[in-house]
C-alpha atoms as a PDB file:
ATOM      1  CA  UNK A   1      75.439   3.517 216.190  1.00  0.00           C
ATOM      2  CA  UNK A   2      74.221   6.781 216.799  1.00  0.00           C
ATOM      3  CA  UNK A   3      71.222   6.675 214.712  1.00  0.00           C
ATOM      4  CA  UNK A   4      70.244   4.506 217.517  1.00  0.00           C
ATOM      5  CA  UNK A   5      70.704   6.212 219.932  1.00  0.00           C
ATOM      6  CA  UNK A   6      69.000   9.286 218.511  1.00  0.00           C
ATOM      7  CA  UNK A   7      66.155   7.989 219.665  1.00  0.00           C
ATOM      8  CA  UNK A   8      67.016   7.456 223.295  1.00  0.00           C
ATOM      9  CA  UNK A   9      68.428  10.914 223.109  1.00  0.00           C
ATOM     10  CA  UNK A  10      65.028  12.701 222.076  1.00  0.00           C
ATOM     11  CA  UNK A  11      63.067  10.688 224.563  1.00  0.00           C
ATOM     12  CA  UNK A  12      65.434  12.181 227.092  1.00  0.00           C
ATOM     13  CA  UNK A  13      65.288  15.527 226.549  1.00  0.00           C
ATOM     14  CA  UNK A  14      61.576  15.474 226.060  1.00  0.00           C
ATOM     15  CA  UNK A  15      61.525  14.409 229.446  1.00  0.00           C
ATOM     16  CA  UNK A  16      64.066  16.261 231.225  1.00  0.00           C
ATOM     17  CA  UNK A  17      62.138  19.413 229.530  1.00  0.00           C
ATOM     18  CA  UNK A  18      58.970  18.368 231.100  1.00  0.00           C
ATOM     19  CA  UNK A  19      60.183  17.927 234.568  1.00  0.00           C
ATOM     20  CA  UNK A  20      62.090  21.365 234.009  1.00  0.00           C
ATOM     21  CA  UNK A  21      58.956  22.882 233.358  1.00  0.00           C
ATOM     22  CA  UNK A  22      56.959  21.055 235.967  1.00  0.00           C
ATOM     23  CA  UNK A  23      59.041  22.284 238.599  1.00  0.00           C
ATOM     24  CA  UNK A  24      59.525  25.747 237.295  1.00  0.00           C
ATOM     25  CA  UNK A  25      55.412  25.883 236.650  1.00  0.00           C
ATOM     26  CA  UNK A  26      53.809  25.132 240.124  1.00  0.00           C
ATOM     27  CA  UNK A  27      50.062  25.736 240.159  1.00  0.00           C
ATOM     28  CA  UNK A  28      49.329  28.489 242.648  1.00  0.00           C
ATOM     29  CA  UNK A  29      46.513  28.464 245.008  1.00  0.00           C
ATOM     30  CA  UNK A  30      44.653  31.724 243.668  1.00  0.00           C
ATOM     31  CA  UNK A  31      43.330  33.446 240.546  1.00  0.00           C
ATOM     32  CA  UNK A  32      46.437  33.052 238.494  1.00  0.00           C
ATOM     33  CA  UNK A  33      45.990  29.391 238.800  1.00  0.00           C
ATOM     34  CA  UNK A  34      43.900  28.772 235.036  1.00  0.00           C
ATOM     35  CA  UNK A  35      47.213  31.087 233.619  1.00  0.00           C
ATOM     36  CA  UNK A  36      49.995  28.552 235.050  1.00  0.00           C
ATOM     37  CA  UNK A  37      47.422  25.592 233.985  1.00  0.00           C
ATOM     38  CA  UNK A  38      47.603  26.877 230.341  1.00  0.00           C
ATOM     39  CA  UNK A  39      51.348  27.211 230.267  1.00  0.00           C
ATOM     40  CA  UNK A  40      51.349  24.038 231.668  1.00  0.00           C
ATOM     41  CA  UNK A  41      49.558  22.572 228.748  1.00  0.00           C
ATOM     42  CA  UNK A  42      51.351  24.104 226.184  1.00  0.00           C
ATOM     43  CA  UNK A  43      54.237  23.453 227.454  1.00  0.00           C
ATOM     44  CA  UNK A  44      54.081  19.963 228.633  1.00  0.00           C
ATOM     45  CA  UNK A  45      54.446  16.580 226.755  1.00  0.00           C
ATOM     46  CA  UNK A  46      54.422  18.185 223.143  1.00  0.00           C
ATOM     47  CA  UNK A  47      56.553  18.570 220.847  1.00  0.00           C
ATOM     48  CA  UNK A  48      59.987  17.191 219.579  1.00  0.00           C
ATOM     49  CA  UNK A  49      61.741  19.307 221.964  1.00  0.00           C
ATOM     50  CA  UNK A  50      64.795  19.554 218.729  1.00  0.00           C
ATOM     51  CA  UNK A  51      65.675  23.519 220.121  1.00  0.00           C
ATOM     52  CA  UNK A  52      67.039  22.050 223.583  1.00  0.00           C
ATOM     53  CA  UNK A  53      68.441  18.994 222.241  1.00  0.00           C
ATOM     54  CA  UNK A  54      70.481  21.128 220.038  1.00  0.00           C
ATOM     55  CA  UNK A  55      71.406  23.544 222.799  1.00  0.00           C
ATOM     56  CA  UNK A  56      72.061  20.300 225.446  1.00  0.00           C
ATOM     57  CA  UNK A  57      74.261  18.067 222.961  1.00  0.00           C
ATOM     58  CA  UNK A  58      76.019  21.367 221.632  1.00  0.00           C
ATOM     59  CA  UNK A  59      76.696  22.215 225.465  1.00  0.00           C
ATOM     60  CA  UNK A  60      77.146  18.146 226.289  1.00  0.00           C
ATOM     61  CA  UNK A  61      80.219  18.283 223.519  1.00  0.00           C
ATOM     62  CA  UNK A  62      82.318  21.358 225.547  1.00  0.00           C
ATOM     63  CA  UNK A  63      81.838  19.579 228.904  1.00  0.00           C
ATOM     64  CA  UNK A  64      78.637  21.642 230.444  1.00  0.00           C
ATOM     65  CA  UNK A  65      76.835  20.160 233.295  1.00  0.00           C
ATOM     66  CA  UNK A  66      73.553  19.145 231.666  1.00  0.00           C
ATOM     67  CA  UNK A  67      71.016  20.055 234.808  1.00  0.00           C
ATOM     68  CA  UNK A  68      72.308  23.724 233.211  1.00  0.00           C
ATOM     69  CA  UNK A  69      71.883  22.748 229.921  1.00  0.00           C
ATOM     70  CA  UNK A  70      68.725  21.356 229.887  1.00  0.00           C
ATOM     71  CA  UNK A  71      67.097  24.971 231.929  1.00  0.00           C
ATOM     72  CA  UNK A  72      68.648  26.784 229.063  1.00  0.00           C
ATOM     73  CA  UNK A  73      67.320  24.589 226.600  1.00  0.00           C
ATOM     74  CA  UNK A  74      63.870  24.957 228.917  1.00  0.00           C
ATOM     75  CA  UNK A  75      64.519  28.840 228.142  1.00  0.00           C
ATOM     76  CA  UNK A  76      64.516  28.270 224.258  1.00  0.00           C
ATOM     77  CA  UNK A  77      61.629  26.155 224.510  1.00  0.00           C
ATOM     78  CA  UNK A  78      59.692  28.504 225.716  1.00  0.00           C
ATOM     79  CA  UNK A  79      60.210  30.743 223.386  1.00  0.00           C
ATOM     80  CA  UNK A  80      59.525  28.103 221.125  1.00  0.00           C
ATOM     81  CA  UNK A  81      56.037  26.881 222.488  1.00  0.00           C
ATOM     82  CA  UNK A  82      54.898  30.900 223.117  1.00  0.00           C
ATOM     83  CA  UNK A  83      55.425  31.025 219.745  1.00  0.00           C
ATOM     84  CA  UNK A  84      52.817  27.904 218.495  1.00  0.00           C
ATOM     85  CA  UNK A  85      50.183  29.351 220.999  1.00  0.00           C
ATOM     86  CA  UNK A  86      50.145  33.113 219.224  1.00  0.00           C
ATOM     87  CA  UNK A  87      51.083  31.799 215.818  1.00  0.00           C
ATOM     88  CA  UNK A  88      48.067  29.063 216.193  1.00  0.00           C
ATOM     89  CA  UNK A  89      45.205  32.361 217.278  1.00  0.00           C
ATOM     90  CA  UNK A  90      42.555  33.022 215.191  1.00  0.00           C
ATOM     91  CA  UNK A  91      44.504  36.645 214.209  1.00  0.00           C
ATOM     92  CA  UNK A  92      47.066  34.251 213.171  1.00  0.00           C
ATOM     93  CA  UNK A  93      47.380  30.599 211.396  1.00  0.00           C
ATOM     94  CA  UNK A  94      43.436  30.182 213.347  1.00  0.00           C
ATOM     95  CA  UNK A  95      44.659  26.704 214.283  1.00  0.00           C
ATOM     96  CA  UNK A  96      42.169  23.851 215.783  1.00  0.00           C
ATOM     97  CA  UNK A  97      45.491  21.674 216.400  1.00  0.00           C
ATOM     98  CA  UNK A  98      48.691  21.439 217.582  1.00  0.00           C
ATOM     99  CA  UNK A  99      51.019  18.211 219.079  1.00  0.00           C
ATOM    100  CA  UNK A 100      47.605  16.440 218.321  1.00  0.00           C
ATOM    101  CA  UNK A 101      45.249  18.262 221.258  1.00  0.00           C
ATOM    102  CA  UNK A 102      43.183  21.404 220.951  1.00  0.00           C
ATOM    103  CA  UNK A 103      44.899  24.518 220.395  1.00  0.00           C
ATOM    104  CA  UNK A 104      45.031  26.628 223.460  1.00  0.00           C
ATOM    105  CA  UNK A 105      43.079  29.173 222.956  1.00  0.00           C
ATOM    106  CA  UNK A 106      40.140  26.350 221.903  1.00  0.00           C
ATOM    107  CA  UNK A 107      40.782  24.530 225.041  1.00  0.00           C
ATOM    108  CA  UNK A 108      40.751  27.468 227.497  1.00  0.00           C
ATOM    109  CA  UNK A 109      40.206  30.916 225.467  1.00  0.00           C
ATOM    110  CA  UNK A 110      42.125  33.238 223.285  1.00  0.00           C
ATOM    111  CA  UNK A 111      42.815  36.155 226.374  1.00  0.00           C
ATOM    112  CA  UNK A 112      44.463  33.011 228.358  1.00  0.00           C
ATOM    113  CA  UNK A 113      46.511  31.452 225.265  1.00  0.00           C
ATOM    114  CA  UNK A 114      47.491  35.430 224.683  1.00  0.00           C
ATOM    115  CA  UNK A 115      48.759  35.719 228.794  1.00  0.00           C
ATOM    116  CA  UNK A 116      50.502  32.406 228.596  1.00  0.00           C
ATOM    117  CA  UNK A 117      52.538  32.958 225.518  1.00  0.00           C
ATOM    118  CA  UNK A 118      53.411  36.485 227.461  1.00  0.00           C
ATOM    119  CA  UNK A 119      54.320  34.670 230.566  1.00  0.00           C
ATOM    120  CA  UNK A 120      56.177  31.820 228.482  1.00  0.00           C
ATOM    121  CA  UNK A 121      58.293  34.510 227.242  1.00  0.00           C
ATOM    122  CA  UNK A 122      58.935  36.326 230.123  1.00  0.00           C
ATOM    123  CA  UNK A 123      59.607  33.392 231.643  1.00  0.00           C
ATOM    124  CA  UNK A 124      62.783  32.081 229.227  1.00  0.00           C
ATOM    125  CA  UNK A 125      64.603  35.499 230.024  1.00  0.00           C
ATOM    126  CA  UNK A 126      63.618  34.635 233.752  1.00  0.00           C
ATOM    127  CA  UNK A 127      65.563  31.617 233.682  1.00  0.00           C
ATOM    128  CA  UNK A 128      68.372  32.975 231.801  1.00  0.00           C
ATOM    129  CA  UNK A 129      68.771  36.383 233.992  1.00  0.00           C
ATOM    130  CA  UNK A 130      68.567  33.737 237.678  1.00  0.00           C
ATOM    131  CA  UNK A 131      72.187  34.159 238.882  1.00  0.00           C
ATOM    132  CA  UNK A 132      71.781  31.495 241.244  1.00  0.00           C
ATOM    133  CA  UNK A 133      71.757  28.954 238.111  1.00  0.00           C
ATOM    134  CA  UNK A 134      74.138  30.665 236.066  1.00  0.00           C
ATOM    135  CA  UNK A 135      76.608  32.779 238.627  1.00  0.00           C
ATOM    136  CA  UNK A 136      78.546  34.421 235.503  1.00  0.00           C
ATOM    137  CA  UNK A 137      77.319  37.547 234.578  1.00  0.00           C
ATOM    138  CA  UNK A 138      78.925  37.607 231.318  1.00  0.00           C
ATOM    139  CA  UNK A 139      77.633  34.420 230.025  1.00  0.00           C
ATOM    140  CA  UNK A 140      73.914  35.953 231.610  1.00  0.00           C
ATOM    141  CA  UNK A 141      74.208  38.386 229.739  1.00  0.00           C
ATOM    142  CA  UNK A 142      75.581  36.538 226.055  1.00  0.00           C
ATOM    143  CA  UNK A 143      72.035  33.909 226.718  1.00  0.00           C
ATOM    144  CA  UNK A 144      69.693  36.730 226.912  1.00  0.00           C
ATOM    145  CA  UNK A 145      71.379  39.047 224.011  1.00  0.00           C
ATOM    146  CA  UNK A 146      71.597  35.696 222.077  1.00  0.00           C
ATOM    147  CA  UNK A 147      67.748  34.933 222.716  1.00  0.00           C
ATOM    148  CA  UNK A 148      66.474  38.000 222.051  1.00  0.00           C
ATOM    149  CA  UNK A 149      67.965  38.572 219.215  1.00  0.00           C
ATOM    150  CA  UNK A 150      66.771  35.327 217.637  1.00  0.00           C
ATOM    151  CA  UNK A 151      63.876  36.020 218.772  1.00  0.00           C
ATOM    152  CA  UNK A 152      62.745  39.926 218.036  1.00  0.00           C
ATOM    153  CA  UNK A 153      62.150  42.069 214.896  1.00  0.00           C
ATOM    154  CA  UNK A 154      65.678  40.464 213.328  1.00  0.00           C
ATOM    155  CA  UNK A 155      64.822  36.922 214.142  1.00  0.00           C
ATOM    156  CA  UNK A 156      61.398  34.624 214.047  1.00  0.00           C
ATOM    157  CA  UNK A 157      58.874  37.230 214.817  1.00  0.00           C
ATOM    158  CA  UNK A 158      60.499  39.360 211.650  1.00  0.00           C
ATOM    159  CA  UNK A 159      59.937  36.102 209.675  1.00  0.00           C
ATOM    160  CA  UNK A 160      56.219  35.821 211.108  1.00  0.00           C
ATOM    161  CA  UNK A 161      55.739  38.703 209.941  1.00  0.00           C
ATOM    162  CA  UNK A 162      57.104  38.096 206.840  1.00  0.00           C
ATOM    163  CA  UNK A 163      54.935  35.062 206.716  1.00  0.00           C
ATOM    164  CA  UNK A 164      51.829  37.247 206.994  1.00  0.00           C
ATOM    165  CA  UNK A 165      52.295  39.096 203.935  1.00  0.00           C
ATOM    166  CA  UNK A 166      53.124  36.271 202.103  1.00  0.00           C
ATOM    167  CA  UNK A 167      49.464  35.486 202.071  1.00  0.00           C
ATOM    168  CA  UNK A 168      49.197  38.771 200.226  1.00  0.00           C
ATOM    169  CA  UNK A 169      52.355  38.751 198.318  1.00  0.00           C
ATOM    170  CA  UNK A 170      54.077  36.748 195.336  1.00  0.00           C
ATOM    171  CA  UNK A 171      58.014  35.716 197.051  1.00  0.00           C
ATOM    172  CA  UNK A 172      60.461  34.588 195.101  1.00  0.00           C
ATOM    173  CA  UNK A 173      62.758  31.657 196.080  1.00  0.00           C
ATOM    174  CA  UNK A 174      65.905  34.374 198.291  1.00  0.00           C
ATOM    175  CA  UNK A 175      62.753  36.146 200.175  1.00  0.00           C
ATOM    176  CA  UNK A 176      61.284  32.765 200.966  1.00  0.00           C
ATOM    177  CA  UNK A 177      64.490  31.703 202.171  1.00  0.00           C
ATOM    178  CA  UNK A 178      65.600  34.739 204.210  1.00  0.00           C
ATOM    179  CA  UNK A 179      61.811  34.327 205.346  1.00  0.00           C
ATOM    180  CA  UNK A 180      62.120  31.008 207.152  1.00  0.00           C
ATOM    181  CA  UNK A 181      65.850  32.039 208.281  1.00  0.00           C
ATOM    182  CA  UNK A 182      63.945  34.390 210.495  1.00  0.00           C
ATOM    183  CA  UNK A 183      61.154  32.720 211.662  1.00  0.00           C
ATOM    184  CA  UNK A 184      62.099  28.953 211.630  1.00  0.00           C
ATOM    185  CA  UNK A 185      66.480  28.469 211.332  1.00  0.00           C
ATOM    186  CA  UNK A 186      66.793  31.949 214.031  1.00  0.00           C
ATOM    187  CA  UNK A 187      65.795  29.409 217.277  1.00  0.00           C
ATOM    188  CA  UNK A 188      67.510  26.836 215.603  1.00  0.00           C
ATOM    189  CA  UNK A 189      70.935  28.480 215.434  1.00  0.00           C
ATOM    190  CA  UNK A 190      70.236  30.373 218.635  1.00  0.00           C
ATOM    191  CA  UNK A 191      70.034  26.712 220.137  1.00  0.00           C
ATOM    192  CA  UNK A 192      73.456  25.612 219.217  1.00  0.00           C
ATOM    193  CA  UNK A 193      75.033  28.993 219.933  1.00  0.00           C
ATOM    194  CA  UNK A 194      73.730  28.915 223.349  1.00  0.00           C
ATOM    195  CA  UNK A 195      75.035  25.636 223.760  1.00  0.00           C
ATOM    196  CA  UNK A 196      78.565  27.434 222.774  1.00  0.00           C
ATOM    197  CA  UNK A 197      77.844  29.768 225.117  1.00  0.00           C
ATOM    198  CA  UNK A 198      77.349  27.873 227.817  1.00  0.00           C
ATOM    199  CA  UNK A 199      80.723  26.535 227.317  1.00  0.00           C
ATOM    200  CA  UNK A 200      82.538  29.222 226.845  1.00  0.00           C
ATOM    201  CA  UNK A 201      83.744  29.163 223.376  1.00  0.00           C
ATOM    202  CA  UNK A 202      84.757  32.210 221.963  1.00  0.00           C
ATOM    203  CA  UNK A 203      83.071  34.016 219.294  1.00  0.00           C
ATOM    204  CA  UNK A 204      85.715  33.273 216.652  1.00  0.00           C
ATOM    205  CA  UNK A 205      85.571  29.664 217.727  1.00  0.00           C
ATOM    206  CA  UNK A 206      81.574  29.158 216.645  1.00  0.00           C
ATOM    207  CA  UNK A 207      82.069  29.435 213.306  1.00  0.00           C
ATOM    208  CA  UNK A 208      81.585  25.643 212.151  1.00  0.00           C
ATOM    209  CA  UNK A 209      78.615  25.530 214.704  1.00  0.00           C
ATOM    210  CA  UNK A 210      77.092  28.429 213.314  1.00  0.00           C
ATOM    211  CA  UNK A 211      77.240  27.324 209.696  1.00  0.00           C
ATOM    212  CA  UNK A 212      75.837  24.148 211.127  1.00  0.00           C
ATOM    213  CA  UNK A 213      72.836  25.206 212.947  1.00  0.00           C
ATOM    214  CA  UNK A 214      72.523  27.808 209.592  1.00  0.00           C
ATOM    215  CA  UNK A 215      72.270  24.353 207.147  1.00  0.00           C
ATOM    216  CA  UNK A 216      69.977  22.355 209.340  1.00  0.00           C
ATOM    217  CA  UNK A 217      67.535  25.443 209.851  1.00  0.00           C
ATOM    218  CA  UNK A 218      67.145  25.516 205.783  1.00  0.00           C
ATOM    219  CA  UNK A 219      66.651  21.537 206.010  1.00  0.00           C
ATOM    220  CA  UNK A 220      64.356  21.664 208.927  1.00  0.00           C
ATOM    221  CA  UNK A 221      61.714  24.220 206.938  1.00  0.00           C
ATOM    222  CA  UNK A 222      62.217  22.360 203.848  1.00  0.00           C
ATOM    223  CA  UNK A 223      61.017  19.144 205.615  1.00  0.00           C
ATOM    224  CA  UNK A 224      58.302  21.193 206.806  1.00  0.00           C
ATOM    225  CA  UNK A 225      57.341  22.237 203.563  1.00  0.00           C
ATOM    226  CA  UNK A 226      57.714  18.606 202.429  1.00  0.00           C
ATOM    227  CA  UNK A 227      55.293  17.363 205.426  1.00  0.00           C
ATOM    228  CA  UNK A 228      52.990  19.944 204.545  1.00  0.00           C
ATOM    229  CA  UNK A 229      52.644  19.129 201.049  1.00  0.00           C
ATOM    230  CA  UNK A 230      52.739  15.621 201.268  1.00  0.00           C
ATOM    231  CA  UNK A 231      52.526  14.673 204.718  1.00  0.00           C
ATOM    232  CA  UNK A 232      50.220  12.624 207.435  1.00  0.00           C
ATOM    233  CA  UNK A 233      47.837  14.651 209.175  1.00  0.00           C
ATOM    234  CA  UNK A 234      47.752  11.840 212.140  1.00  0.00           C
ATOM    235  CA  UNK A 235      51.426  11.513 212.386  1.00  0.00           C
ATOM    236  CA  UNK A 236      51.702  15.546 212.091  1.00  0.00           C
ATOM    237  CA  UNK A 237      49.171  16.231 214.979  1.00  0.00           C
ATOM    238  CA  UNK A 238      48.106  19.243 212.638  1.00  0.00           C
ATOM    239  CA  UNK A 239      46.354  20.716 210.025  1.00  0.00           C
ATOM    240  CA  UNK A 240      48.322  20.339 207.240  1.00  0.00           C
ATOM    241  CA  UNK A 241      48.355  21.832 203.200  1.00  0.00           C
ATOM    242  CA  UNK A 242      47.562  25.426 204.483  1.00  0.00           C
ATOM    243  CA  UNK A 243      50.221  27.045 202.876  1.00  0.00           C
ATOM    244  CA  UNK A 244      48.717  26.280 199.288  1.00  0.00           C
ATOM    245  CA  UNK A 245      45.488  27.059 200.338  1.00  0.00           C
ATOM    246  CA  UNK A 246      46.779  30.515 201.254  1.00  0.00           C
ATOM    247  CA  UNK A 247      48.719  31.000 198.454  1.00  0.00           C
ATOM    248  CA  UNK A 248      52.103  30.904 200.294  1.00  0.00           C
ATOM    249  CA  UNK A 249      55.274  30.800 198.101  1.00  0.00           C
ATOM    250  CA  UNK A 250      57.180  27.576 199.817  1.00  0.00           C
ATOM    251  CA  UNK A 251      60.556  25.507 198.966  1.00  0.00           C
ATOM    252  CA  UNK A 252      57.736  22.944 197.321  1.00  0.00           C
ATOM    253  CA  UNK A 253      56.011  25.321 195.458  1.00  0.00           C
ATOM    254  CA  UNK A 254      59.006  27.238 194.043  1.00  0.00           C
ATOM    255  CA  UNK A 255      61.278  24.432 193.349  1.00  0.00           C
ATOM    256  CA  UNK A 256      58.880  21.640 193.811  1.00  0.00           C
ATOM    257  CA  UNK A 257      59.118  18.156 196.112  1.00  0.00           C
ATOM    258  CA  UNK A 258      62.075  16.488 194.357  1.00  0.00           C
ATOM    259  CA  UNK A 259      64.297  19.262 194.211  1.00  0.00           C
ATOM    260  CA  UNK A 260      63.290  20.836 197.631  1.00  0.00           C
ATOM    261  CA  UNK A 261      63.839  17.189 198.834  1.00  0.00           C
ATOM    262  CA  UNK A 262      67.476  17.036 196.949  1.00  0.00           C
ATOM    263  CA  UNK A 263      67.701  20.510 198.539  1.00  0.00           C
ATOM    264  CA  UNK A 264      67.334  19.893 202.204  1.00  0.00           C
ATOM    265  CA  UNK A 265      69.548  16.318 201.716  1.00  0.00           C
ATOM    266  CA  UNK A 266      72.540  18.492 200.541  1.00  0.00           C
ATOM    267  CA  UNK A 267      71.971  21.098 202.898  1.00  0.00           C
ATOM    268  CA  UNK A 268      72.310  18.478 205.649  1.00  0.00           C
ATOM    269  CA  UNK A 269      75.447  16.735 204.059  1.00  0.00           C
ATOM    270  CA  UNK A 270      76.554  20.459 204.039  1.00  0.00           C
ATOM    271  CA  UNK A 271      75.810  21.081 207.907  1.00  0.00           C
ATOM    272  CA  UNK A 272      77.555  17.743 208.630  1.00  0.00           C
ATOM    273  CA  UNK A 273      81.009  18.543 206.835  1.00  0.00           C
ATOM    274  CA  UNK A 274      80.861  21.919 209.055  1.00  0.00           C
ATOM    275  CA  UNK A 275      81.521  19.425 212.017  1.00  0.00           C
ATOM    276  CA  UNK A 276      84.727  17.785 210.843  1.00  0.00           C
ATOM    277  CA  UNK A 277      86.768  19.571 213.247  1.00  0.00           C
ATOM    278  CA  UNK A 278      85.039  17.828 215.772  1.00  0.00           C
ATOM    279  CA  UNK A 279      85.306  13.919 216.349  1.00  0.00           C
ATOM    280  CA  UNK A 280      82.713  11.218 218.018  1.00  0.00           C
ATOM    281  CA  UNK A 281      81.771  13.814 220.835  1.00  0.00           C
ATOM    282  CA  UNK A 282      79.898  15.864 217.733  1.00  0.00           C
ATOM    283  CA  UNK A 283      77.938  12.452 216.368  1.00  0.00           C
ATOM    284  CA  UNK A 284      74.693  13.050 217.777  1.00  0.00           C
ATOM    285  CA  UNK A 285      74.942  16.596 216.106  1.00  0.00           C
ATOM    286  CA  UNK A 286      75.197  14.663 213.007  1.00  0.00           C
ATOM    287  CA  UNK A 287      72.520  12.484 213.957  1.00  0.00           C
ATOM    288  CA  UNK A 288      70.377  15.453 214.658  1.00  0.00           C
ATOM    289  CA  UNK A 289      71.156  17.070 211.123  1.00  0.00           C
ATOM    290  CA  UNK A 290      69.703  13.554 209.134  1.00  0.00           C
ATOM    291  CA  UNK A 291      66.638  13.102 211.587  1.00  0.00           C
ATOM    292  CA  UNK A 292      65.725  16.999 210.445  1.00  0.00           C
ATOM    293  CA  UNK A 293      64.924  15.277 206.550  1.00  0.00           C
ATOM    294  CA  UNK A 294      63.886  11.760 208.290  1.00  0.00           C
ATOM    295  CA  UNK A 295      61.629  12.850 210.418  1.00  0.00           C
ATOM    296  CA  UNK A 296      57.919  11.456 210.217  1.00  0.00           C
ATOM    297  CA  UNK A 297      56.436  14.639 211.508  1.00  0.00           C
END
C-alpha cells in the first residue's frame, strides 16, 4: 500500500536533501565560515522536506533522473528554510523555536540568521541557473521564472506580508484564503510544477497538476491552522496558538475546527480526483495529498 510506503518515501527525501545540502554547503577555511555554519543548521535535518518530495515524485512520475530532481527540490527548499529563518526574527513571528532547536538568530545572532536566509536564497537560483546540472537553457530558464515567481511580491512574501497586517486588520474568509495561497500553497504548487518542468510537460498539459498542488496548498494551511489551534507543542517543535493571541483571522477562527477540518478533507478528496488521468505512477501524489490532513505536526 502506499500509505506505507509514504513513510519510507519522506525518510528518503529528508535524507537525500541533507546530503544535497551537505555537499553543496562545505565549510570554508576563513571568515565566512560561522555564515555557511548557519545555513548549515537551518538547513540540515529539519523539517518535513514536503516542497521536494512534491517536486521529486511529480518529476519521478514523467521519468526524470532523481539525482536532478532531488537538487531542484534542494532549490525549493531553500527557499523554503530562508523563509522560517526571516519569518522566525524578532521583526517578524520573534520565534524561540523551530524543527524543535533554537531559532537561528537565538543560536548564532539576528545579522547571521539575516545573511543566511540571503545566501539560502541566492543559493536556490544558483542551483537552478548551473548549466552543468541542467544543460537546457529553456528548462533553466522555466525553474527560475517558476521560483521566483512563487516566491516574490505575487507569491509567499506577498502573503507574508499580508500576514503582517493581519495582526492589524479584521480578514474575512476570501482574503484569508488568497492570503495563505500566497504565502503557504505558492511553494507548494511551485513544487509540483517544477517537477512538470523538469519533465518537460507542456504548459497546457499541467493543468490537473496545477489544480492539484492548488487543493493540497488550501489543505496544508488548514492543517496548520488546525495544529495551531489544537495541536502538540512537542510533536510541533514550535510555539504554537500565536495566531489567536495576535488576533489573526484563520480557517479555525472564521469557520471554526469542524468545518475547517471538513474543509481541508474535501479539499484533499478534491486534489486527488485532479489525478485520475494518471494511474499507479501518481499514488504517492495521492498519498502526499491525505498525509497533508494526517499529519501529526
Amino acid at each position: 500500500m502506499v500509505n506505507e510506503e509514504l513513510p519510507a518515501a519522506l525518510d528518503r527525501i529528508a535524507n537525500d536533501v541533507d546530503a544535497c545540502f551537505d555537499a553543496i554547503l562545505p565549510v570554508p577555511q576563513d571568515a565566512r565560515a560561522r555564515l555557511i555554519e548557519a545555513m548549515r543548521y537551518a538547513a540540515i535535518g529539519g523539517g518535513k522536506r514536503m516542497r521536494p518530495l512534491l517536486c521529486v515524485t511529480t518529476a519521478g512520475m514523467l521519468a526524470v533522473d532523481r539525482e536532478t530532481a532531488v537538487r531542484v527540490g534542494c532549490a525549493i527548499e531553500a527557499i523554503h528554510v530562508y523563509s522560517l529563518i526571516h519569518d522566525d526574527l524578532p521583526c517578524m513571528d520573534d520565534d524561540a523555536l523551530r524543527h524543535g532547536k533554537p531559532t537561528l538568530h537565538r543560536q548564532f545572532d539576528e545579522a547571521t540568521a539575516v545573511l543566511a536566509g540571503d545566501s539560502l536564497h541566492a543559493l536556490a537560483f544558483e542551483i537552478l541557473s548551473d548549466a552543468d546540472r541542467l544543460p537546457d537553457p529553456f528548462t533553466r530558464a522555466e525553474l527560475v521564472s517558476c521560483l521566483a515567481q512563487a516566491n516574490g511580491a505575487n507569491g509567499m512574501a506577498g502573503g507574508q506580508m499580508m500576514d503582517i497586517v493581519a495582526e492589524t486588520s479584521e480578514f474575512d474568509l476570501p482574503t484569508v484564503t488568497r492570503l495563505q495561497q500566497l504565502k503557504t500553497g505558492a511553494l507548494l504548487a511551485a513544487s509540483v510544477e517544477m517537477g512538470a518542468i523538469l519533465g518537460h510537460l507542456p504548459a497546457e498539459g499541467r493543468r490537473s497538476l496545477r489544480h492539484y498542488a492548488h487543493d493540497i496548498g488550501l489543505a496544508f494551511q488548514i492543517a496548520d491552522d488546525l495544529l495551531d489551534h489544537e495541536g502538540d507543542e512537542e510533536l510541533a517543535g514550535k510555539a504554537l496558538r500565536k495566531d489567536a493571541q495576535a488576533g489573526k483571522s484563520t480557517f479555525v477562527s472564521l469557520l471554526g475546527a469542524d468545518r475547517a477540518r471538513d474543509q481541508a478533507r474535501a479539499l484533499v478528496d478534491q486534489a486527488i480526483g485532479h489525478l485520475e488521468a494518471y494511474g499507479r505512477e501518481a499514488d504517492l501524489l495521492r498519498a502526499v495529498a491525505r498525509f497533508v490532513v494526517e499529519r501529526p505536526n
